[in-house]
Protein backbone atom coordinates (compact mmCIF):
# COMPACT_ATOMS: atom_id res chain seq x y z
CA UNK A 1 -164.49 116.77 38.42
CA UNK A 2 -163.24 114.32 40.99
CA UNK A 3 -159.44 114.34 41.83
CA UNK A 4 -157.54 110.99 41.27
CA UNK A 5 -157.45 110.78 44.82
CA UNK A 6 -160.86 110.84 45.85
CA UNK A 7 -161.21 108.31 42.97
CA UNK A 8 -158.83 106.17 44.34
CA UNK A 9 -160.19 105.95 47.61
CA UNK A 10 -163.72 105.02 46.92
CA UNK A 11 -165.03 101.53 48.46
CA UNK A 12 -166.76 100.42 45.04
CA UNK A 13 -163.63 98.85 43.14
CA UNK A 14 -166.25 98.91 39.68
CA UNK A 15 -167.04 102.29 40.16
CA UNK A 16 -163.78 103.49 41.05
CA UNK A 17 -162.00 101.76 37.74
CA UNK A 18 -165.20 103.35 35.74
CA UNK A 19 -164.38 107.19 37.00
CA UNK A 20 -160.82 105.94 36.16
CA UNK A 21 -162.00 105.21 32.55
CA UNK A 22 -163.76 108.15 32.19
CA UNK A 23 -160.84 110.59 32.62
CA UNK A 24 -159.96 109.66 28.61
CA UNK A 25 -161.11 112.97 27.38
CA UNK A 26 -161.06 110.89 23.83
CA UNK A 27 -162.77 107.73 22.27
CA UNK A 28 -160.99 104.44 22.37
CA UNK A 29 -159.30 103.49 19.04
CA UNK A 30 -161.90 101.15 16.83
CA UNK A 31 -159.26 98.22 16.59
CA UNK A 32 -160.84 96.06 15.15
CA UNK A 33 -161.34 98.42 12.15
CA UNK A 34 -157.72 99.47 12.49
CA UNK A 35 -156.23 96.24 12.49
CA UNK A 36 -158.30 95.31 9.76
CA UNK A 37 -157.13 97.75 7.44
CA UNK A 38 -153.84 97.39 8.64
CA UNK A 39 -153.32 93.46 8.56
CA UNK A 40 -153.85 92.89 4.25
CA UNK A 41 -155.37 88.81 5.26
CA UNK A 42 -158.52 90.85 6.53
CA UNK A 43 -159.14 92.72 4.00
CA UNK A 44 -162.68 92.79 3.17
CA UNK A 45 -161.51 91.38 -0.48
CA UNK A 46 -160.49 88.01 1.66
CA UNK A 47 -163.32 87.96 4.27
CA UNK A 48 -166.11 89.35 3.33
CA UNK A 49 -167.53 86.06 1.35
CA UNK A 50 -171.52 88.52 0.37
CA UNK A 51 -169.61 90.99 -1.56
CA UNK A 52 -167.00 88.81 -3.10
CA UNK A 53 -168.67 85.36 -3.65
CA UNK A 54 -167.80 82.52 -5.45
CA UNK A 55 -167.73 82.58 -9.21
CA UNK A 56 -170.34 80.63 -10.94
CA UNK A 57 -168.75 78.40 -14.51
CA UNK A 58 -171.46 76.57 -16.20
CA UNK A 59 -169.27 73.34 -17.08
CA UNK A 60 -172.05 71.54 -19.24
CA UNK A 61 -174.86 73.56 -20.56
CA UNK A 62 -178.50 71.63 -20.41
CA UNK A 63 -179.95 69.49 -23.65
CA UNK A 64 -183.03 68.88 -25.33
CA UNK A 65 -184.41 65.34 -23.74
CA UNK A 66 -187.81 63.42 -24.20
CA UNK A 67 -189.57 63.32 -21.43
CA UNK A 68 -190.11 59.33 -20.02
CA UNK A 69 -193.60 59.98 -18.67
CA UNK A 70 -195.12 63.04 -20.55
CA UNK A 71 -193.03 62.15 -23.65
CA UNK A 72 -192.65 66.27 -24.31
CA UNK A 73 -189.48 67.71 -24.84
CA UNK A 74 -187.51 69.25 -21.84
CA UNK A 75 -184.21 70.52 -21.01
CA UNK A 76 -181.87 69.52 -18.80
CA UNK A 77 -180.53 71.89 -16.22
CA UNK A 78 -177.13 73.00 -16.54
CA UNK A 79 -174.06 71.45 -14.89
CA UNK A 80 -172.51 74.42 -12.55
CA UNK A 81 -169.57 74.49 -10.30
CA UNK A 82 -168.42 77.01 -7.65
CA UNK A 83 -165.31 78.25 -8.12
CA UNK A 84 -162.99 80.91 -5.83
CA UNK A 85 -161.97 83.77 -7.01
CA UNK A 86 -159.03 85.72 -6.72
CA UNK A 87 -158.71 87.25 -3.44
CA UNK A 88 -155.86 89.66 -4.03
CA UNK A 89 -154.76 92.41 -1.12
CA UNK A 90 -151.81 94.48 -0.82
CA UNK A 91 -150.47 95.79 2.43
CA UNK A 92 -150.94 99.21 1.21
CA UNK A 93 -151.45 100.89 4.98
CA UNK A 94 -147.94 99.11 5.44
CA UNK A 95 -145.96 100.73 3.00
CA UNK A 96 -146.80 103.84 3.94
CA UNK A 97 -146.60 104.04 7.21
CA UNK A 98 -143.43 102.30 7.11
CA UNK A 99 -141.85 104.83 4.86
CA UNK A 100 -143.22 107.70 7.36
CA UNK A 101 -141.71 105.68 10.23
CA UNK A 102 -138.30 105.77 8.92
CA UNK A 103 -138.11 108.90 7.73
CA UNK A 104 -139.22 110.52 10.77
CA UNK A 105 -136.97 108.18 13.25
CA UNK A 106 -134.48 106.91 10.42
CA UNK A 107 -132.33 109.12 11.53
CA UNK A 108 -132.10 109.43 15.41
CA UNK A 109 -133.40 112.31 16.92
CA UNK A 110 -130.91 115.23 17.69
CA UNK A 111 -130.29 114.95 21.74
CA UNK A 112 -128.12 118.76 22.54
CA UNK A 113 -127.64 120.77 25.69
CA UNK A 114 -125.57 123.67 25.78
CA UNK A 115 -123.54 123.30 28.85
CA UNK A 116 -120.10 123.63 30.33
CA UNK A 117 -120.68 122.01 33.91
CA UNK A 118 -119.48 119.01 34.73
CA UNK A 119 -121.82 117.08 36.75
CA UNK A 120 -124.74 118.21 34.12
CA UNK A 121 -121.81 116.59 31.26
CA UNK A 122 -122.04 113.41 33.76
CA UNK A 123 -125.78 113.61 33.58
CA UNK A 124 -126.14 113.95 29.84
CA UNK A 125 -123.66 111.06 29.58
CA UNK A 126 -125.86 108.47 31.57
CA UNK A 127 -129.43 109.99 29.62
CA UNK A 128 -127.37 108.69 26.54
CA UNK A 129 -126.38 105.59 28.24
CA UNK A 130 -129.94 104.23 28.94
CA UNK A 131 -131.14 105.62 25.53
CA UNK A 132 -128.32 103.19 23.94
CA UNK A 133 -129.33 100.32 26.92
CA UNK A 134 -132.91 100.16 26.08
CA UNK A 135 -132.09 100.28 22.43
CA UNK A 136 -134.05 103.38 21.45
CA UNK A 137 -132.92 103.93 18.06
CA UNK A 138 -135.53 100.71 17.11
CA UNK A 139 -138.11 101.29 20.13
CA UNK A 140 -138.50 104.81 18.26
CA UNK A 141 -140.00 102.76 14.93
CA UNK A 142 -142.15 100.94 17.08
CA UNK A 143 -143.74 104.07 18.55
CA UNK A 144 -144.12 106.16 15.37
CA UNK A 145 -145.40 103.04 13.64
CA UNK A 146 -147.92 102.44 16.42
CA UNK A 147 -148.81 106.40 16.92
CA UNK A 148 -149.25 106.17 12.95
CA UNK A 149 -151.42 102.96 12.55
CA UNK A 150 -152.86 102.30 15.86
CA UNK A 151 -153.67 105.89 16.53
CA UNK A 152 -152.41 106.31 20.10
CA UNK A 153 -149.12 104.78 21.94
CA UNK A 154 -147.87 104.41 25.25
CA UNK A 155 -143.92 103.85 26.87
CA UNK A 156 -143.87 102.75 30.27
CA UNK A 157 -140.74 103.00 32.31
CA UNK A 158 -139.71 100.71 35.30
CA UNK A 159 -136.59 100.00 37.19
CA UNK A 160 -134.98 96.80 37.20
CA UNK A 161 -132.01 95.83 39.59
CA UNK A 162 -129.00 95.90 37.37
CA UNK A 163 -126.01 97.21 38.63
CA UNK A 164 -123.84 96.65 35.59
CA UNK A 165 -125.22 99.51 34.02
CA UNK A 166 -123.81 101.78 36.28
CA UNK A 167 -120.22 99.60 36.11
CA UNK A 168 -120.35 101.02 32.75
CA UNK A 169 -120.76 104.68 33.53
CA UNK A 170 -118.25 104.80 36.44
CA UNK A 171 -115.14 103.50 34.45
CA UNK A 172 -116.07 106.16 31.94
CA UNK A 173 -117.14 108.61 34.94
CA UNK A 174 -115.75 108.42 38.14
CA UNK A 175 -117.18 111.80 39.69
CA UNK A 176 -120.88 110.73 38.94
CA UNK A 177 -120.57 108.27 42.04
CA UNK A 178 -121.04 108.76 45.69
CA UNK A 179 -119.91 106.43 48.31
CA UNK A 180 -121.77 103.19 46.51
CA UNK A 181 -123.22 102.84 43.27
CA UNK A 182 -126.68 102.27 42.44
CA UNK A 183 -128.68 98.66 42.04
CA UNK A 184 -131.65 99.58 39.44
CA UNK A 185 -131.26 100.71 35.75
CA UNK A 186 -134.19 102.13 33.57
CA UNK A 187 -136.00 99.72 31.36
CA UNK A 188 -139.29 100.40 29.21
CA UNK A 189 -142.18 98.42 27.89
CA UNK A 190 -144.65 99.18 24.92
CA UNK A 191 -148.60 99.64 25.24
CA UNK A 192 -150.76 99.89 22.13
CA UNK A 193 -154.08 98.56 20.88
CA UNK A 194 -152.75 96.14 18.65
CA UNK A 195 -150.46 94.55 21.74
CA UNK A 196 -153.81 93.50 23.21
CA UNK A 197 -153.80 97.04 25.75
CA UNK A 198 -156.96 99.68 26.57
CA UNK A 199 -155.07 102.92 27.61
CA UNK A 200 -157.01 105.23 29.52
CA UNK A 201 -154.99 108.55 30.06
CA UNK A 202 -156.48 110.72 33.15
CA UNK A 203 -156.23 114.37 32.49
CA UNK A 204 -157.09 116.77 35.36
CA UNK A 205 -159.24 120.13 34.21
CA UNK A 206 -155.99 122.04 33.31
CA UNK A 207 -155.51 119.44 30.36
CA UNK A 208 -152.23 117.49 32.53
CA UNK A 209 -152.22 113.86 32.68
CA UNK A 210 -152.00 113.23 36.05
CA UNK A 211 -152.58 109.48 36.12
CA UNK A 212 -152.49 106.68 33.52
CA UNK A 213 -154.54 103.30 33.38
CA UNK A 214 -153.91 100.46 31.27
CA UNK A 215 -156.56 97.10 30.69
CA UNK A 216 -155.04 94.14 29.69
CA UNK A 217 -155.00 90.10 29.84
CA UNK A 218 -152.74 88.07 31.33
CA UNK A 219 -152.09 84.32 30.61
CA UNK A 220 -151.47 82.49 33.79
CA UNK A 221 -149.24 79.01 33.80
CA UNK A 222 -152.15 77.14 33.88
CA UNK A 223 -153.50 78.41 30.54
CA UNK A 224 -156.19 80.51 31.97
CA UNK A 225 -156.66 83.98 30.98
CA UNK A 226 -156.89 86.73 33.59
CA UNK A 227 -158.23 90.62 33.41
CA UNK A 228 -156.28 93.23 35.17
CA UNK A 229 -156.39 96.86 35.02
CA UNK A 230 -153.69 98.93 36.40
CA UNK A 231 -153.13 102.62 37.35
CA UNK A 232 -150.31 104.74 37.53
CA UNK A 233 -150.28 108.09 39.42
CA UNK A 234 -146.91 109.77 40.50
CA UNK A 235 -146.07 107.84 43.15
CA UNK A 236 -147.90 104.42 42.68
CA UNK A 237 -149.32 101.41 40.69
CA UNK A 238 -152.48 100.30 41.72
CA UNK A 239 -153.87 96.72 40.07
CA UNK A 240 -157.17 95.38 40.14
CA UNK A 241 -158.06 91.92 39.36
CA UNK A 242 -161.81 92.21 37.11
CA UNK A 243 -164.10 89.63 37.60
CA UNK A 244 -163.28 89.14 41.62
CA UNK A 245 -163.83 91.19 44.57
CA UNK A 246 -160.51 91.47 45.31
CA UNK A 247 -158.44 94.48 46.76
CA UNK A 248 -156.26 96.46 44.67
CA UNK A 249 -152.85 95.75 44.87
CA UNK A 250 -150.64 98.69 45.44
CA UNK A 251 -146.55 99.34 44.93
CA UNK A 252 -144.67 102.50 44.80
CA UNK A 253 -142.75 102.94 41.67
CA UNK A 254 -140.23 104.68 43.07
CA UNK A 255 -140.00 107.67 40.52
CA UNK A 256 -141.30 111.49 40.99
CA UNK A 257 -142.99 112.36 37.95
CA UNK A 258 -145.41 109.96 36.07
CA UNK A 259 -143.37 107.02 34.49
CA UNK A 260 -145.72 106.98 31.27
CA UNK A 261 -145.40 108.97 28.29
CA UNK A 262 -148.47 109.10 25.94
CA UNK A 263 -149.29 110.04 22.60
CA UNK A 264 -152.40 109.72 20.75
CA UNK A 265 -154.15 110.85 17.32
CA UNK A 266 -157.34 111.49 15.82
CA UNK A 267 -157.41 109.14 13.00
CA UNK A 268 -155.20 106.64 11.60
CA UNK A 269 -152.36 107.82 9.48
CA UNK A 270 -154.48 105.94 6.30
CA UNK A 271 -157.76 106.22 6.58
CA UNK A 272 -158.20 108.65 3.87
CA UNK A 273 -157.03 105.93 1.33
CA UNK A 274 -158.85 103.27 2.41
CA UNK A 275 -161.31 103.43 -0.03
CA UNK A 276 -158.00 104.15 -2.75
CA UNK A 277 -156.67 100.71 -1.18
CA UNK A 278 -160.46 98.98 -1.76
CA UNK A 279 -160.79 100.16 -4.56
CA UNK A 280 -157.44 98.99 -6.23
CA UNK A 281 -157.45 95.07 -4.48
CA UNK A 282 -161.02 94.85 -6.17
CA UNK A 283 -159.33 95.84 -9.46
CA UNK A 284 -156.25 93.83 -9.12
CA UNK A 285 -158.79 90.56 -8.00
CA UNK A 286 -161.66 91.04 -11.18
CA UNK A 287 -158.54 91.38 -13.37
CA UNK A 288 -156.78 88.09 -12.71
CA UNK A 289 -160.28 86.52 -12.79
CA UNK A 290 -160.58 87.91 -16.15
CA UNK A 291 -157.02 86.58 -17.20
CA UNK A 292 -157.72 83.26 -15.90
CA UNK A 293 -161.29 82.92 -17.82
CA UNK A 294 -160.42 84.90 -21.25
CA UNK A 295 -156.54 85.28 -21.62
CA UNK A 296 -156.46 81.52 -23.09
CA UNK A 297 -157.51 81.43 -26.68
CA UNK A 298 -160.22 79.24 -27.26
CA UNK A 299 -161.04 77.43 -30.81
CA UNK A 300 -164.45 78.24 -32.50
CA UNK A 301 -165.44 75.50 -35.44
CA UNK A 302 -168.07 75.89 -37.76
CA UNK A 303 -169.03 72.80 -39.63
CA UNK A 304 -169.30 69.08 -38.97
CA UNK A 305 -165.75 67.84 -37.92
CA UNK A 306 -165.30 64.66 -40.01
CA UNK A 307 -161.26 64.20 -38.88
CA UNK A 308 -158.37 64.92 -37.11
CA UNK A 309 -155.09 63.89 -38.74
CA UNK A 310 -151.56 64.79 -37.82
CA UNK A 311 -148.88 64.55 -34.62
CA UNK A 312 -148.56 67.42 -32.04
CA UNK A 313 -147.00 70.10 -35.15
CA UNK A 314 -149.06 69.32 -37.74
CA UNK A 315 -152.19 67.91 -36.69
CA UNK A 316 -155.61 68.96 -38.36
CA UNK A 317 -158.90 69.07 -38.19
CA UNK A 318 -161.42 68.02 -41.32
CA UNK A 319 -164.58 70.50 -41.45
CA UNK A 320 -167.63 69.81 -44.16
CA UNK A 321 -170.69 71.22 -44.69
CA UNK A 322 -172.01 75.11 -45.62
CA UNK A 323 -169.89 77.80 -44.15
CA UNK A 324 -167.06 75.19 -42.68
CA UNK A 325 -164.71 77.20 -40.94
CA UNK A 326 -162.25 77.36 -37.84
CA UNK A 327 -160.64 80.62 -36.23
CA UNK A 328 -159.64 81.24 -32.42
CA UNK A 329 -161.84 83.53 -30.06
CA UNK A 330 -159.01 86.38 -29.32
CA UNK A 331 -159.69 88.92 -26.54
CA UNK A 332 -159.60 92.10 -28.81
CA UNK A 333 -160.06 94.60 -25.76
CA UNK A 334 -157.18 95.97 -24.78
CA UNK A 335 -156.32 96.22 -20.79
CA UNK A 336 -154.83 100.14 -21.25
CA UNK A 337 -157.88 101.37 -18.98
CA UNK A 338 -156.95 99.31 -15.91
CA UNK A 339 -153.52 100.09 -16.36
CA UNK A 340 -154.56 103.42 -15.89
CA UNK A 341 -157.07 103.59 -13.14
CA UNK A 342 -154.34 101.36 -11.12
CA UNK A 343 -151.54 103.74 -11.79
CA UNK A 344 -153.57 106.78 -11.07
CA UNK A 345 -154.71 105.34 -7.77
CA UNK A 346 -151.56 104.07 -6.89
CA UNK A 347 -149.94 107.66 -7.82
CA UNK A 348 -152.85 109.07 -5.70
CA UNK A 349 -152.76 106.99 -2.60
CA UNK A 350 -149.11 107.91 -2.29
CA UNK A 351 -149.32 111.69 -2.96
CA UNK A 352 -152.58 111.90 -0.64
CA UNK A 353 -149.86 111.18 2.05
CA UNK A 354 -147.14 113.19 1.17
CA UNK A 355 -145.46 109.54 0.33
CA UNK A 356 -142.46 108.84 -1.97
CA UNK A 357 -142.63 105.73 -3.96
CA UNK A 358 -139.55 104.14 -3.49
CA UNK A 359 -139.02 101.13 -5.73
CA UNK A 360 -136.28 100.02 -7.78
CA UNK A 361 -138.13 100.94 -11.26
CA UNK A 362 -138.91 104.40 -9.63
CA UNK A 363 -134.71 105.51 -8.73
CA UNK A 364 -132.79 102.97 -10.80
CA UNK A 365 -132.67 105.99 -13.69
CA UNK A 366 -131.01 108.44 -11.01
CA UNK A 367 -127.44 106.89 -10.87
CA UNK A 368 -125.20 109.01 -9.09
CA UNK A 369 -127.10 112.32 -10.88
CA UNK A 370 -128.32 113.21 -7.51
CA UNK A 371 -126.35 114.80 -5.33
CA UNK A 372 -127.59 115.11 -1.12
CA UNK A 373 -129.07 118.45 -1.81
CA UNK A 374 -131.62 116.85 -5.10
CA UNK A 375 -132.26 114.22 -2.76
CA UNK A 376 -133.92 116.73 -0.52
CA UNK A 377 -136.04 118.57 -3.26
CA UNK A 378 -137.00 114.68 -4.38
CA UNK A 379 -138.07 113.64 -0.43
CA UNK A 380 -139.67 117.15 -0.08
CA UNK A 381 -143.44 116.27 0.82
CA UNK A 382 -141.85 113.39 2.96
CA UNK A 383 -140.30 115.92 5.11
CA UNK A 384 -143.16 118.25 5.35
CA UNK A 385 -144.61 115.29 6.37
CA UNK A 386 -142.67 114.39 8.87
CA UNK A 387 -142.54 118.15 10.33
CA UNK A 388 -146.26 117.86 10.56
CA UNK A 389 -145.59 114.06 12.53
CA UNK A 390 -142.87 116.18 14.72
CA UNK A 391 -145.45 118.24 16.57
CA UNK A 392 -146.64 114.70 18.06
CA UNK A 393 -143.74 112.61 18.22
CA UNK A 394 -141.33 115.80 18.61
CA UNK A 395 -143.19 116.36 22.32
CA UNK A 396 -143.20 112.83 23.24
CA UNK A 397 -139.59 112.35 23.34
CA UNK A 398 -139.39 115.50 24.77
CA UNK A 399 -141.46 114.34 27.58
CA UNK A 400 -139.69 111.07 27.18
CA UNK A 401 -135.95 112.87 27.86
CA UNK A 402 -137.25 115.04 30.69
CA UNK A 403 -138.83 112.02 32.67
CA UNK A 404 -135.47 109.75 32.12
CA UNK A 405 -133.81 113.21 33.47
CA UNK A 406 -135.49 113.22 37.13
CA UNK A 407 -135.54 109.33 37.06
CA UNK A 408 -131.82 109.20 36.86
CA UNK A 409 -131.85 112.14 39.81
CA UNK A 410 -133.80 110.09 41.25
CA UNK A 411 -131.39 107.02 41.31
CA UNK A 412 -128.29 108.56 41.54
CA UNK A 413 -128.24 111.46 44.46
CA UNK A 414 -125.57 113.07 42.41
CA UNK A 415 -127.34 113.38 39.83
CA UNK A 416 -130.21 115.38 41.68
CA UNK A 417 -128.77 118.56 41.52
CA UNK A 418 -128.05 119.13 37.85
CA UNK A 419 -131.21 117.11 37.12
CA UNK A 420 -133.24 120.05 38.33
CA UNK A 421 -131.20 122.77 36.08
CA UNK A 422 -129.84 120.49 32.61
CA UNK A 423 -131.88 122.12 29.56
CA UNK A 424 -131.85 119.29 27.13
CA UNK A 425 -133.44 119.60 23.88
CA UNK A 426 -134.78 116.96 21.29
CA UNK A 427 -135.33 117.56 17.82
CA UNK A 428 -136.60 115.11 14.98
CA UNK A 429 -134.13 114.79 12.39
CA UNK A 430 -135.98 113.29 8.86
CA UNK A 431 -134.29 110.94 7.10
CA UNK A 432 -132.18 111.48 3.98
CA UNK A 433 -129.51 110.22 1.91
CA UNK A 434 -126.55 112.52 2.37
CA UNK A 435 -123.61 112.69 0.23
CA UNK A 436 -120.84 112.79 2.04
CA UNK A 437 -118.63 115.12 -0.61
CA UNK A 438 -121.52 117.80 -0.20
CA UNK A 439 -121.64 117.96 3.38
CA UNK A 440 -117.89 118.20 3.85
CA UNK A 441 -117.47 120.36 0.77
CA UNK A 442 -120.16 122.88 2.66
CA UNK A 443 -118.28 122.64 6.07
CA UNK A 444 -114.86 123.70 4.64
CA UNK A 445 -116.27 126.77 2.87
CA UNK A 446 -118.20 127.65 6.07
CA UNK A 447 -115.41 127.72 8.42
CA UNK A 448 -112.82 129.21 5.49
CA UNK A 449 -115.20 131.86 4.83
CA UNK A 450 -115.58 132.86 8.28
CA UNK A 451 -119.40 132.03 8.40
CA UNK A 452 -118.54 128.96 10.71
CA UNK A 453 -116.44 127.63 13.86
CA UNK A 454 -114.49 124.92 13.52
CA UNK A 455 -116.23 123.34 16.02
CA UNK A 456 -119.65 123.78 13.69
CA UNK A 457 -118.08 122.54 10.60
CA UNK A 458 -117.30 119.24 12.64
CA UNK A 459 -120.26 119.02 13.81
CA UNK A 460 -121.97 119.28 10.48
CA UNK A 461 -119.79 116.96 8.96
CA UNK A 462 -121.20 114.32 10.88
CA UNK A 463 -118.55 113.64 14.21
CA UNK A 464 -121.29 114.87 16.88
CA UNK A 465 -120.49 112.06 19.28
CA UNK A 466 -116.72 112.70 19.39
CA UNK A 467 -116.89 116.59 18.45
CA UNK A 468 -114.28 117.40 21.19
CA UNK A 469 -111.62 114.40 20.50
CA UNK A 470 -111.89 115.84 16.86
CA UNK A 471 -111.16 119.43 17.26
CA UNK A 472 -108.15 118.18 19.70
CA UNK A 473 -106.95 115.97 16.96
CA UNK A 474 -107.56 118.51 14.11
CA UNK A 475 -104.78 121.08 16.30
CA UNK A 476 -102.29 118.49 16.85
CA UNK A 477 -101.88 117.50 13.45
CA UNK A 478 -101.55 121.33 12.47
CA UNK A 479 -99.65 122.01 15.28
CA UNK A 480 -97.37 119.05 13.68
CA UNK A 481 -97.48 120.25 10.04
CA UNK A 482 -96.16 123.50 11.14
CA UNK A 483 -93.30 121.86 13.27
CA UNK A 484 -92.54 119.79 10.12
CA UNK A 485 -92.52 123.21 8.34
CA UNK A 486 -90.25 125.10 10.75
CA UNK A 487 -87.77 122.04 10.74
CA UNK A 488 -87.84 122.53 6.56
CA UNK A 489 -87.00 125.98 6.47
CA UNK A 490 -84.08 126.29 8.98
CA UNK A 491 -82.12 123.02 7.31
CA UNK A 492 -82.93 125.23 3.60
């Protein structure tokens, strides 16, 4: 196998960008199948016109008529009209992978590193401070949902010249600076299929992705569209007009490691219950068509209908002749079945996903009966679930942290040192409702009994981000109660 270099150099700019495409060890993502499951207005129930036509209605049925030049009796043809169905779809794919999505990154992933040096405290402090900048907490959601839906997902990092962000840091963190402090700040963008991108990872023979290429369109000023397709090795960007014979256009990016971070996934999160999800708009759509047409009593008379008599309450109709009679045309069938068959698909489109159902009529009977620790027996398959999404997700942000880690060295040359030795771990935390008399209830009994430090039972409790300020606090205000006691006992 060619190395990216020797790809990079060759004089045919087609063939070089196809040896580029070919380093995907994987097939590209079907979108168009993707983002019609995904997006409920193309659901085949709403475009496919063949398997869903229009619904014929005779108006006027056809009569008996003479003939004006063969004088035989003939009939008429009916009077017909086209009319549209229902069309009903339901953004099943959605749902779910919504729910997934914030149980998985609800909650934002645990950041920790065990450490007592200073300059790798200053370093941990400005990882945390472009996490908050770049407003990871919601860039997470767009990832997962992406990864989930889209099947694969790129983040690409850049630097822009900001030096406010590092105003920021030095009034909390004076010894991170040298002599002057630094122009650029991190900033990342979003690449996935449905954003329009073709990502072609480049993986060397060891399995490492040693470069990353990205096809995409760009609209110019003057409304015309234009193909580029860039790569990204360790230390540059390359870009390539398609359609021209221009030269590539290369930059240095300035980082040393790879500024992209990739994920991808065999199949869609959902495509086991797309035939659930078919199956259930096709349902929901013959069954309003059959409450428009049949729902509606209709009036059956028998006879010859001599009269009507009467105002809107009391009017009536005068029938003569053998077996007069009037009743209504009731639909006697009950609807139990489809009741059924929807429930049990809904029911099993949910559980084939390890999915909780969360809707008002599902938890309005819970109240306040349960307490954090039922809430985690309730959400159990979601969390398997989202241990299962963790061996994905859980490395990309891992990947993510340890890239944003030598970017910063890179930036700040005092920074470089503990760069190269900070251990920083990231761990997905699912989402759950916690109650807060459980959790504090638990810490007090750990550290009482022994089991515990103080230090853990504060952390538990859910003061991570000022864990230090609290434990300080926590001994001044017994140091205080004991003064106050002291002071008591010599005035008794």
């Amino acid at each position: 196998m060619m190395t990216i270099e020797e790809i990079l150099n060759m004089p045919d700019k087609n063939q070089c960008i196809e040896y580029l495409k070919k380093g995907r060890r994987t097939q590209l993502p079907n979108v168009v199948r993707l983002y019609s499951d995904w997006n409920p207005e193309r659901h085949e129930i709403i475009t496919d016109r063949e398997k869903y036509p229009k619904i014929r209605v005779v108006t006027e049925k056809g009569r008996e008529v003479r003939s004006r030049t063969t004088g035989q009796m003939i009939r008429t043809d009916d009077k017909v009209e086209y009319k549209e169905p229902n069309r009903i779809s339901i953004p099943l794919e959605q749902d779910i992978v919504n729910i997934h999505t914030a149980f998985t990154v609800g909650t934002e992933p645990e950041i920790s590193c065990d450490t007592d040096d200073e300059s790798e405290k200053s370093l941990l402090s400005a990882l945390k401070q472009v996490l908050r900048k770049n407003k990871i907490k919601y860039q997470n959601k767009r990832i997962v949902r992406s990864w989930l839906s889209e099947q694969e997902v790129a983040e690409y990092w850049y630097a822009v010249k900001d030096d406010s962000f590092w105003s920021i840091l030095k009034r909390k963190i004076t010894s991170i600076f040298g002599g002057s402090v630094p122009e650029y700040r991190l900033k990342s963008a979003v690449w996935s299929p449905f954003r329009g991108d073709k990502l072609y990872p480049f993986f060397d023979d060891a399995g490492d992705m040693v470069a990353f290429s990205r096809e995409y369109r760009k609209c110019e000023l003057d409304g015309t569209e234009t193909t580029l397709f860039m790569t990204i090795t360790k230390d540059s960007i390359h870009t390539w007009k398609l359609g021209d014979d221009s030269e590539a256009e290369t930059v240095p990016h300035g980082f040393s490691k790879l500024p992209v971070i990739y994920t991808y996934r065999k199949n869609a999160y959902c495509d086991v219950i797309q035939p659930i999800r078919i199956r259930i708009e096709k349902l929901l759509s013959g069954y309003a068509d059959c409450i428009d047409y049949h729902f509606f009593p209709i009036l059956k008379l028998f006879g010859d209908v001599m009269a009507f008599s009467g105002n809107t309450r009391n009017r009536v109709v005068q029938l003569q002749g053998e077996k007069a009679d009037a009743a209504y045309l009731t639909w006697q069938q009950a609807s139990d079945p489809i009741k059924l068959e929807l429930e049990t698909l809904f029911s099993r489109a949910y559980s084939m996903t390890n999915t909780p159902q969360i809707s008002f009529e599902n938890l309005k009977g819970t109240g306040n009966a349960l307490s954090g620790s039922a809430f985690r027996y309730v959400f159990m398959g979601a969390h398997m679930a989202v241990e299962n999404h963790a061996e994905e997700i859980g490395l990309f942000m891992q990947r993510r942290v340890n890239f944003l880690i030598s970017a910063l060295g890179t930036q700040n040359s005092r920074l470089a040192a503990p760069a190269k030795t900070i251990d920083v771990e990231v761990e997905i935390v699912p989402y759950i409702i916690d109650n807060i008399d459980d959790k504090v209830q638990t810490a007090v009994t750990a550290v009482d009994g022994g089991i515990w430090s103080r230090k853990e039972g504060v952390l538990f409790a859910g003061n991570a981000d000022r864990v230090d300020e609290v434990l300080k606090e926590i001994e001044e205000d017994r140091q205080q109660a004991a003064e106050r006691s002291n002071m008591v006992g010599m005035n008794l």
